[in-house]
C-alpha atoms as a PDB file:
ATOM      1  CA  UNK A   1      -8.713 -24.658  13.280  1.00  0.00           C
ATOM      2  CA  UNK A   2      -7.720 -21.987  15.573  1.00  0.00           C
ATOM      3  CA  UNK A   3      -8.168 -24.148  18.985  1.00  0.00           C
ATOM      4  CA  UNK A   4      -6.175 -26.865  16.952  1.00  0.00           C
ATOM      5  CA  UNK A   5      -3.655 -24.736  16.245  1.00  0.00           C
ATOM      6  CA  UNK A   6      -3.518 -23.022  20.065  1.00  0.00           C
ATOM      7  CA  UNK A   7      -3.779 -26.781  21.463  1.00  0.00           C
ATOM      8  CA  UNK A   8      -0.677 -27.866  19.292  1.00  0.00           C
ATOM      9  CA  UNK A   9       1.579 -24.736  19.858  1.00  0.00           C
ATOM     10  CA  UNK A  10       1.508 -24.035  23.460  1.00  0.00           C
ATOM     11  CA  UNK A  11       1.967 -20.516  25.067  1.00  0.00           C
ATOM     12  CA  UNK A  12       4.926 -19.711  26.217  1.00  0.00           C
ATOM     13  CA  UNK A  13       6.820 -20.984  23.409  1.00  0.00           C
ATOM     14  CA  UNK A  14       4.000 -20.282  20.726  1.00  0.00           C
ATOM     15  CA  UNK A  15       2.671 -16.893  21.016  1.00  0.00           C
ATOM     16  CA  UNK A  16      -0.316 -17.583  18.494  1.00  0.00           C
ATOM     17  CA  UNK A  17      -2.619 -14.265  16.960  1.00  0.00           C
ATOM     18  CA  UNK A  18      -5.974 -15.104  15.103  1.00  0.00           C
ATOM     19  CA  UNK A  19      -6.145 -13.057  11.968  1.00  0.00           C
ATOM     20  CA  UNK A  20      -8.773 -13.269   8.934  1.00  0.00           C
ATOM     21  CA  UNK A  21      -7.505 -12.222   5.426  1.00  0.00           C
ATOM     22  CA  UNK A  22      -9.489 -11.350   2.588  1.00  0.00           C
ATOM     23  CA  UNK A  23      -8.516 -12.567  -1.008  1.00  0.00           C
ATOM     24  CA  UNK A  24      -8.996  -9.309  -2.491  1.00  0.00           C
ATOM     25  CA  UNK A  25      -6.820  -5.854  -1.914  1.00  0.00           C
ATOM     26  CA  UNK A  26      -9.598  -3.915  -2.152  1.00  0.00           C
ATOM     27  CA  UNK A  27     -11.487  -5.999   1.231  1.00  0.00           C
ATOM     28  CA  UNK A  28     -12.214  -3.643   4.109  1.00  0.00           C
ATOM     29  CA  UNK A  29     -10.738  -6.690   6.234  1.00  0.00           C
ATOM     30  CA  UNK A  30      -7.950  -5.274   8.472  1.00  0.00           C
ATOM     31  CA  UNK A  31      -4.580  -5.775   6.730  1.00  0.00           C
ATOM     32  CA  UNK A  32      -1.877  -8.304   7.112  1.00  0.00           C
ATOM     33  CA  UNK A  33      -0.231  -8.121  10.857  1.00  0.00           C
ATOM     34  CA  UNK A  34       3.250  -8.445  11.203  1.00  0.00           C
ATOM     35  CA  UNK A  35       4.504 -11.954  12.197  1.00  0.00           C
ATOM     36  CA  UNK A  36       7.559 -14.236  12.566  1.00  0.00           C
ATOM     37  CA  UNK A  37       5.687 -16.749  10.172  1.00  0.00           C
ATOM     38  CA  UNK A  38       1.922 -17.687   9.266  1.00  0.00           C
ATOM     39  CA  UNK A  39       0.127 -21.108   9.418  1.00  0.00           C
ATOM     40  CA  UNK A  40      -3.010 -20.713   6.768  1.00  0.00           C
ATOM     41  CA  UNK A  41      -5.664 -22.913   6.975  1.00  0.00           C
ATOM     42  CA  UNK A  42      -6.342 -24.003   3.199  1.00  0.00           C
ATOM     43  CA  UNK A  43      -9.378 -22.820   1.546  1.00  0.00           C
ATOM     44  CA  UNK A  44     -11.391 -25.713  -0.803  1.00  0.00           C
ATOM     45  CA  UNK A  45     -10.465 -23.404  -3.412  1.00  0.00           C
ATOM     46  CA  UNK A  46      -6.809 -23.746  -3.928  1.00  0.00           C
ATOM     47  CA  UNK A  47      -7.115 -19.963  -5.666  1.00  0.00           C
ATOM     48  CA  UNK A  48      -8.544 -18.867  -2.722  1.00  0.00           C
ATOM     49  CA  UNK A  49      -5.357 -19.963  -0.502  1.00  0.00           C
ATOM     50  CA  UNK A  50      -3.191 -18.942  -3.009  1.00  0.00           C
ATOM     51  CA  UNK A  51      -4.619 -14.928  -2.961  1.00  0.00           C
ATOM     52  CA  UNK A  52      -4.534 -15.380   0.777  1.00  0.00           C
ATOM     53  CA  UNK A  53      -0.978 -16.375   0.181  1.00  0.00           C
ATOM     54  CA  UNK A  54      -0.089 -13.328  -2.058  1.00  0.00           C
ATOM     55  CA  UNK A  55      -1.892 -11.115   0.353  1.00  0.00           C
ATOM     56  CA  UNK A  56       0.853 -11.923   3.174  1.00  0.00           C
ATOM     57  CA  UNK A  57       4.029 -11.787   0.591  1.00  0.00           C
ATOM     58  CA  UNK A  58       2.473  -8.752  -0.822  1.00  0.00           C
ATOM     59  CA  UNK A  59       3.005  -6.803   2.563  1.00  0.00           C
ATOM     60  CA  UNK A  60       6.202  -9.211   3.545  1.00  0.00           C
ATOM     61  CA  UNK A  61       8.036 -10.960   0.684  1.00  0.00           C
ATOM     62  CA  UNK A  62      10.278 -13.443   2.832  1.00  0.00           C
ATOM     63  CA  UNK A  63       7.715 -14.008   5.646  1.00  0.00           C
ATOM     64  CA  UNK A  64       7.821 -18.025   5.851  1.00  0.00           C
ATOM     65  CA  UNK A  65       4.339 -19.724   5.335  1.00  0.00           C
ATOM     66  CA  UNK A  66       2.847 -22.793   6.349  1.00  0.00           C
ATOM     67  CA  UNK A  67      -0.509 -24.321   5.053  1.00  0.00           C
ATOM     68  CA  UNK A  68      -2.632 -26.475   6.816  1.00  0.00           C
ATOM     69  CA  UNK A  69      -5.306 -28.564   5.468  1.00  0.00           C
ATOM     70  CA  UNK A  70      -7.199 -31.472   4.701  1.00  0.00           C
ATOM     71  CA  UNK A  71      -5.696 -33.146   1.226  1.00  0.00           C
ATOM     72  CA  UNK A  72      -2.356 -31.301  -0.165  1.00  0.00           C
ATOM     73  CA  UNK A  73      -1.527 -33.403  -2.636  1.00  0.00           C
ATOM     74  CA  UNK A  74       0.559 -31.793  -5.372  1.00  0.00           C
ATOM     75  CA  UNK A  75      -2.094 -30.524  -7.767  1.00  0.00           C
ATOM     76  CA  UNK A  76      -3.218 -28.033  -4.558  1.00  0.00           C
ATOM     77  CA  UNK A  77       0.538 -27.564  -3.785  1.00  0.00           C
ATOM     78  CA  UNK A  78       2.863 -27.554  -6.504  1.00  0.00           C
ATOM     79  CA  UNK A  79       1.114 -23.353  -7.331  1.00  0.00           C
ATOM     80  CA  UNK A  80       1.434 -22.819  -3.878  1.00  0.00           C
ATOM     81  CA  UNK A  81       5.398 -24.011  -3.745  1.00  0.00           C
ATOM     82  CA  UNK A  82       5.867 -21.477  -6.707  1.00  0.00           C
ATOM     83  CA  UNK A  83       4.640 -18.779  -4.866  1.00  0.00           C
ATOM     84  CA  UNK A  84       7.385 -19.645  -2.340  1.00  0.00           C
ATOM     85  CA  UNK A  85       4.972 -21.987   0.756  1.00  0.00           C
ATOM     86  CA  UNK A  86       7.555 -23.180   2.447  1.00  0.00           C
ATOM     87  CA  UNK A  87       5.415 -25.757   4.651  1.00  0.00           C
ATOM     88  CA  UNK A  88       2.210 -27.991   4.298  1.00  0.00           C
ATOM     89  CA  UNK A  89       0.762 -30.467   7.138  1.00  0.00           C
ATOM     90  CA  UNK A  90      -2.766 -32.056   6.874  1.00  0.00           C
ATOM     91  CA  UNK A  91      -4.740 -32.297   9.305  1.00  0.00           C
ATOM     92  CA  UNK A  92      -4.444 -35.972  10.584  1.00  0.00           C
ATOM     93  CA  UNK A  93      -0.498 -35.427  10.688  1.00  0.00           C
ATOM     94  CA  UNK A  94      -0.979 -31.775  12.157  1.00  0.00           C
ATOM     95  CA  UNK A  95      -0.318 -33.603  16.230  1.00  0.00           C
ATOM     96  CA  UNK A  96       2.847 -34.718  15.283  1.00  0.00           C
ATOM     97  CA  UNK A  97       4.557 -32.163  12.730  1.00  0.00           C
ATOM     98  CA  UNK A  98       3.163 -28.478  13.518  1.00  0.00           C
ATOM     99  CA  UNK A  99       5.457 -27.535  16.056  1.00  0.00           C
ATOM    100  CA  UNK A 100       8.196 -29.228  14.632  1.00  0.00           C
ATOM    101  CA  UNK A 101       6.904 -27.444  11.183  1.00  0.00           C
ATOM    102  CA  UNK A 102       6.464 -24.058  12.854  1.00  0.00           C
ATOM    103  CA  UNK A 103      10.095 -24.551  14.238  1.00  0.00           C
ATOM    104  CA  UNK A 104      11.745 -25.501  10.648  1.00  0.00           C
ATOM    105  CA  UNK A 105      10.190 -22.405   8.933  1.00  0.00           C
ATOM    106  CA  UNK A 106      11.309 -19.939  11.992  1.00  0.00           C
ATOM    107  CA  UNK A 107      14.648 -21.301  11.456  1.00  0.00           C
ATOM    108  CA  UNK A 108      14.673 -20.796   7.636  1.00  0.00           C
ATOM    109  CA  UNK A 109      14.288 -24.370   6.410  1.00  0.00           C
ATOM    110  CA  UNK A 110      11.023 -26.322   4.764  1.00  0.00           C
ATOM    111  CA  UNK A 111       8.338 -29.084   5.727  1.00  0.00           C
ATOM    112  CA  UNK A 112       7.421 -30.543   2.487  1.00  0.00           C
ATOM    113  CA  UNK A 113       7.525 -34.322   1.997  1.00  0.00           C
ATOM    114  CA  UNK A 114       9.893 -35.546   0.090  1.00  0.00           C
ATOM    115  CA  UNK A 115       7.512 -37.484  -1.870  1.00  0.00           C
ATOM    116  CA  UNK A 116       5.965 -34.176  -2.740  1.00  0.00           C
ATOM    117  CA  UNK A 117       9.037 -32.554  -3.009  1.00  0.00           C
ATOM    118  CA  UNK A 118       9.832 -35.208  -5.879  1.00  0.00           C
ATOM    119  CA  UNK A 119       6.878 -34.753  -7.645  1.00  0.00           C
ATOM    120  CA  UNK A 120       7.493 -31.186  -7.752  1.00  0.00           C
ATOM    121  CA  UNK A 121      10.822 -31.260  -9.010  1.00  0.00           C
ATOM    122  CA  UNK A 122       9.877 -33.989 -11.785  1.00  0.00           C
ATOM    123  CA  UNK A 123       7.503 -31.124 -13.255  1.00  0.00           C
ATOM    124  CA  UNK A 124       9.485 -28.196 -13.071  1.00  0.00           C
ATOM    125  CA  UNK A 125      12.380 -29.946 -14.834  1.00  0.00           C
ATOM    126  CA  UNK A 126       9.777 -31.464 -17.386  1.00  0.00           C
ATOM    127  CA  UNK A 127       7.992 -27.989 -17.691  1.00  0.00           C
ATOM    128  CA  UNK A 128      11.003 -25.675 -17.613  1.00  0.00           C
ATOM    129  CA  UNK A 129      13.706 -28.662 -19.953  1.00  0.00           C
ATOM    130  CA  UNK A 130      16.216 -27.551 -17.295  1.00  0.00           C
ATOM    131  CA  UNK A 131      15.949 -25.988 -13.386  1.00  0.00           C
ATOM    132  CA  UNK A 132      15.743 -22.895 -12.804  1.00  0.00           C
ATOM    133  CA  UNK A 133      18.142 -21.207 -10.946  1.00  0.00           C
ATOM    134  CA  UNK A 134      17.921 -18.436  -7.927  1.00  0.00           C
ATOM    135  CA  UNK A 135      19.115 -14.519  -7.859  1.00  0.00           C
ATOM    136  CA  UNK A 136      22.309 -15.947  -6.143  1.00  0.00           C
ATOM    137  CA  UNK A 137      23.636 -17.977  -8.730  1.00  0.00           C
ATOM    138  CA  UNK A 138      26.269 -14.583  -9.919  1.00  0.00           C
ATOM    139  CA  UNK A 139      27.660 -15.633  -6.704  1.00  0.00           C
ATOM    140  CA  UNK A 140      28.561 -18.857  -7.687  1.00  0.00           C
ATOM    141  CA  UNK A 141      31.625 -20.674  -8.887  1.00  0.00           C
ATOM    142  CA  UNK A 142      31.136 -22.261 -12.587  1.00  0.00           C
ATOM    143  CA  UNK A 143      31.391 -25.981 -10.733  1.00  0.00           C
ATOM    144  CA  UNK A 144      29.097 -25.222  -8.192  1.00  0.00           C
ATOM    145  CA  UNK A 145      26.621 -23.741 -10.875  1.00  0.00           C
ATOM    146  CA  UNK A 146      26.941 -27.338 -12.492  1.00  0.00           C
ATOM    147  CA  UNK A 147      26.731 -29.257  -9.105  1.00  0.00           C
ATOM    148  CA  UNK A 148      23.551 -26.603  -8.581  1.00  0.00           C
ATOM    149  CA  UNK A 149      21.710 -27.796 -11.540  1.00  0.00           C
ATOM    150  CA  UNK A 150      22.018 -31.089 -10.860  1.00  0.00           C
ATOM    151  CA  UNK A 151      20.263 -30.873  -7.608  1.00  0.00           C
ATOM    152  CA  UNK A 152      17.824 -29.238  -9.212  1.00  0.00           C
ATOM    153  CA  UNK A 153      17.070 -31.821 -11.682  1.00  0.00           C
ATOM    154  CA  UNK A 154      17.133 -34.396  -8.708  1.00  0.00           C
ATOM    155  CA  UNK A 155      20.139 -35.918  -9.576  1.00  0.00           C
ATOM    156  CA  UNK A 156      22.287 -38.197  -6.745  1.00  0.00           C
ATOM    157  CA  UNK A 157      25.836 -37.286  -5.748  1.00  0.00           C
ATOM    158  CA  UNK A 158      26.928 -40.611  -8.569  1.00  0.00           C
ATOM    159  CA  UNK A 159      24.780 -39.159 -10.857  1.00  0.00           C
ATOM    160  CA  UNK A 160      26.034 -36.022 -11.172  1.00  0.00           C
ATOM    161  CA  UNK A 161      29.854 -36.745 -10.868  1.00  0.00           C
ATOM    162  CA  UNK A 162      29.765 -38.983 -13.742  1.00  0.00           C
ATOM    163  CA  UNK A 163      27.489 -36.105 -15.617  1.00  0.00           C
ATOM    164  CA  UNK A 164      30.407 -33.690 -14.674  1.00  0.00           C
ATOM    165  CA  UNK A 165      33.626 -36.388 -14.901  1.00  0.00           C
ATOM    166  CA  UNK A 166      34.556 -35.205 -10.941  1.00  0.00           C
ATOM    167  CA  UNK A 167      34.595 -37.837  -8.104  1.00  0.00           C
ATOM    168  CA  UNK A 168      31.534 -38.025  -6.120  1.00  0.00           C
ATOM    169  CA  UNK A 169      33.829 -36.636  -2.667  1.00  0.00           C
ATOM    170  CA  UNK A 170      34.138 -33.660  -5.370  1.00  0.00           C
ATOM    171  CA  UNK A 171      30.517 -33.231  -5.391  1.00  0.00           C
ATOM    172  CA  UNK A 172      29.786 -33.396  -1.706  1.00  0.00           C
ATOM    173  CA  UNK A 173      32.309 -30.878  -1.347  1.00  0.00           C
ATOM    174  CA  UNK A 174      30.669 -28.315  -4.000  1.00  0.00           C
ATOM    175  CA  UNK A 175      27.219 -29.221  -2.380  1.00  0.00           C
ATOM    176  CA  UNK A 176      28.647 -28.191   1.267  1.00  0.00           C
ATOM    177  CA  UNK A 177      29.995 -25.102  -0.480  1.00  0.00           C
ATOM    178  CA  UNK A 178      26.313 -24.408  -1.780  1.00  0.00           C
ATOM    179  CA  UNK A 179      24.637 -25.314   1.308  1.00  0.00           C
ATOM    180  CA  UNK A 180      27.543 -22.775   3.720  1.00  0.00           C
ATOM    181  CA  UNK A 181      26.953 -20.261   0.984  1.00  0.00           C
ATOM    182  CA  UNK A 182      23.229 -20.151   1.011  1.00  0.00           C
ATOM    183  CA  UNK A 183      22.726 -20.606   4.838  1.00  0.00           C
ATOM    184  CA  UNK A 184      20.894 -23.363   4.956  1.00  0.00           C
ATOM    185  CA  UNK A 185      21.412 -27.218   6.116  1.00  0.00           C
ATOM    186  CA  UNK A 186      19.722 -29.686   4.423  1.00  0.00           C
ATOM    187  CA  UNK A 187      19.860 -30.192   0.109  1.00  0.00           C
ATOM    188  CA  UNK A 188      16.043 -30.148   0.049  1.00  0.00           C
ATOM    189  CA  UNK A 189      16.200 -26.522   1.508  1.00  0.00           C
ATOM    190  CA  UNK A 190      18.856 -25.557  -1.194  1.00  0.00           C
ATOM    191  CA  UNK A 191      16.681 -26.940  -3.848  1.00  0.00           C
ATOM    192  CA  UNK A 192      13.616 -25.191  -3.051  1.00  0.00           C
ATOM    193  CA  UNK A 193      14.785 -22.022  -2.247  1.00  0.00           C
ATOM    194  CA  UNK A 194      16.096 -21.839  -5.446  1.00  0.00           C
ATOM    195  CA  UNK A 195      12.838 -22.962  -7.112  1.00  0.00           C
ATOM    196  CA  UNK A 196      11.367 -20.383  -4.936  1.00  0.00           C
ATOM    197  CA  UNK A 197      13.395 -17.560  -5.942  1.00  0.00           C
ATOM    198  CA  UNK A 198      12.941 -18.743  -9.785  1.00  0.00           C
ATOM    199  CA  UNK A 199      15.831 -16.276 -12.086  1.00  0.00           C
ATOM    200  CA  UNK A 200      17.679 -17.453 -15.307  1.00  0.00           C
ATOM    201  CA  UNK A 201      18.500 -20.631 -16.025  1.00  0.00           C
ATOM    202  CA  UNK A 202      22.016 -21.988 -15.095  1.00  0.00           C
END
């Protein structure tokens, strides 16, 4: 994958570093280097992408991840998405999306489908009864906690003004609240970096 990967991110604007990690802790493999993000290639054995995984957020908790791989459907990425991935691309769409991938991580955000993303919100609601919040939430407003969960369960701008009795021009203004406050641009990248983060529910 490495030629793929050097093909598809060009030097000078890519400055790509090969690096094999071992599952374990105890490996003799060299350690985790330091990097603005990491593209993994996925491992048959979704366990053993998702201890590669941990290795990297082990040495740096908030360093964005992308996997790449043949089939990442969600029953290989929804325990990956908990453990905060941030980005998947097979290979077949890997031309396309890596740079543009590589570039949304850098800059904070996701690359997740939103079929995928979907999926994965369907189950966390139907697993947890209600979304779970992130470590910000003290920081919030009691509205915007309320316009918060409702995005987390999925819900449309309609949807959750009638749930709340507010107008729907109330709700876009809580959401752009949420998105200024959490530094980020799109409602996808608000709703999984609060899945991400996990914390009590709101």
């Amino acid at each position: 994958m490495l030629q793929i990967v050097r093909g598809l991110l060009p030097e000078p604007v890519f400055a790509v570093a090969e690096q094999r990690v071992a599952t374990e802790a105890s490996s003799i493999a060299a350690e985790v280097p330091e990097a603005d993000m990491y593209v993994v290639e996925a491992h048959p054995r979704p366990g053993s992408t998702a201890a590669v995984v941990g290795r990297i957020l082990g040495r740096f908790p908030s360093a964005p991840i992308c996997v790449v791989g043949e089939a990442l459907g969600e029953g290989y990425a929804f325990p990956l998405m908990q453990l905060r991935v941030r980005g998947f691309v097979t290979y077949s769409d890997a031309p396309a999306q890596l740079a543009r991938a590589v570039e949304a991580l850098s800059d904070g955000g996701f690359w997740i489908s939103r079929s995928l993303l979907t999926r994965f919100l369907e189950a966390t609601v139907a697993t947890n009864g209600r979304a779970r919040g992130g470590g910000a939430a003290g920081e919030l407003t009691y509205r915007e906690q309320e316009v918060l969960n409702g995005l987390l369960q999925n819900l449309s701008n309609k949807e959750i003004a009638k749930d709340l009795r507010i107008t729907e021009r109330g709700v876009k203004f809580h959401v752009s609240n949420l998105l200024a406050k959490h530094k980020v641009r799109r409602r996808s990248d608000l709703i999984l970096l609060f899945l991400a983060h996990g914390g009590p529910l709101l």
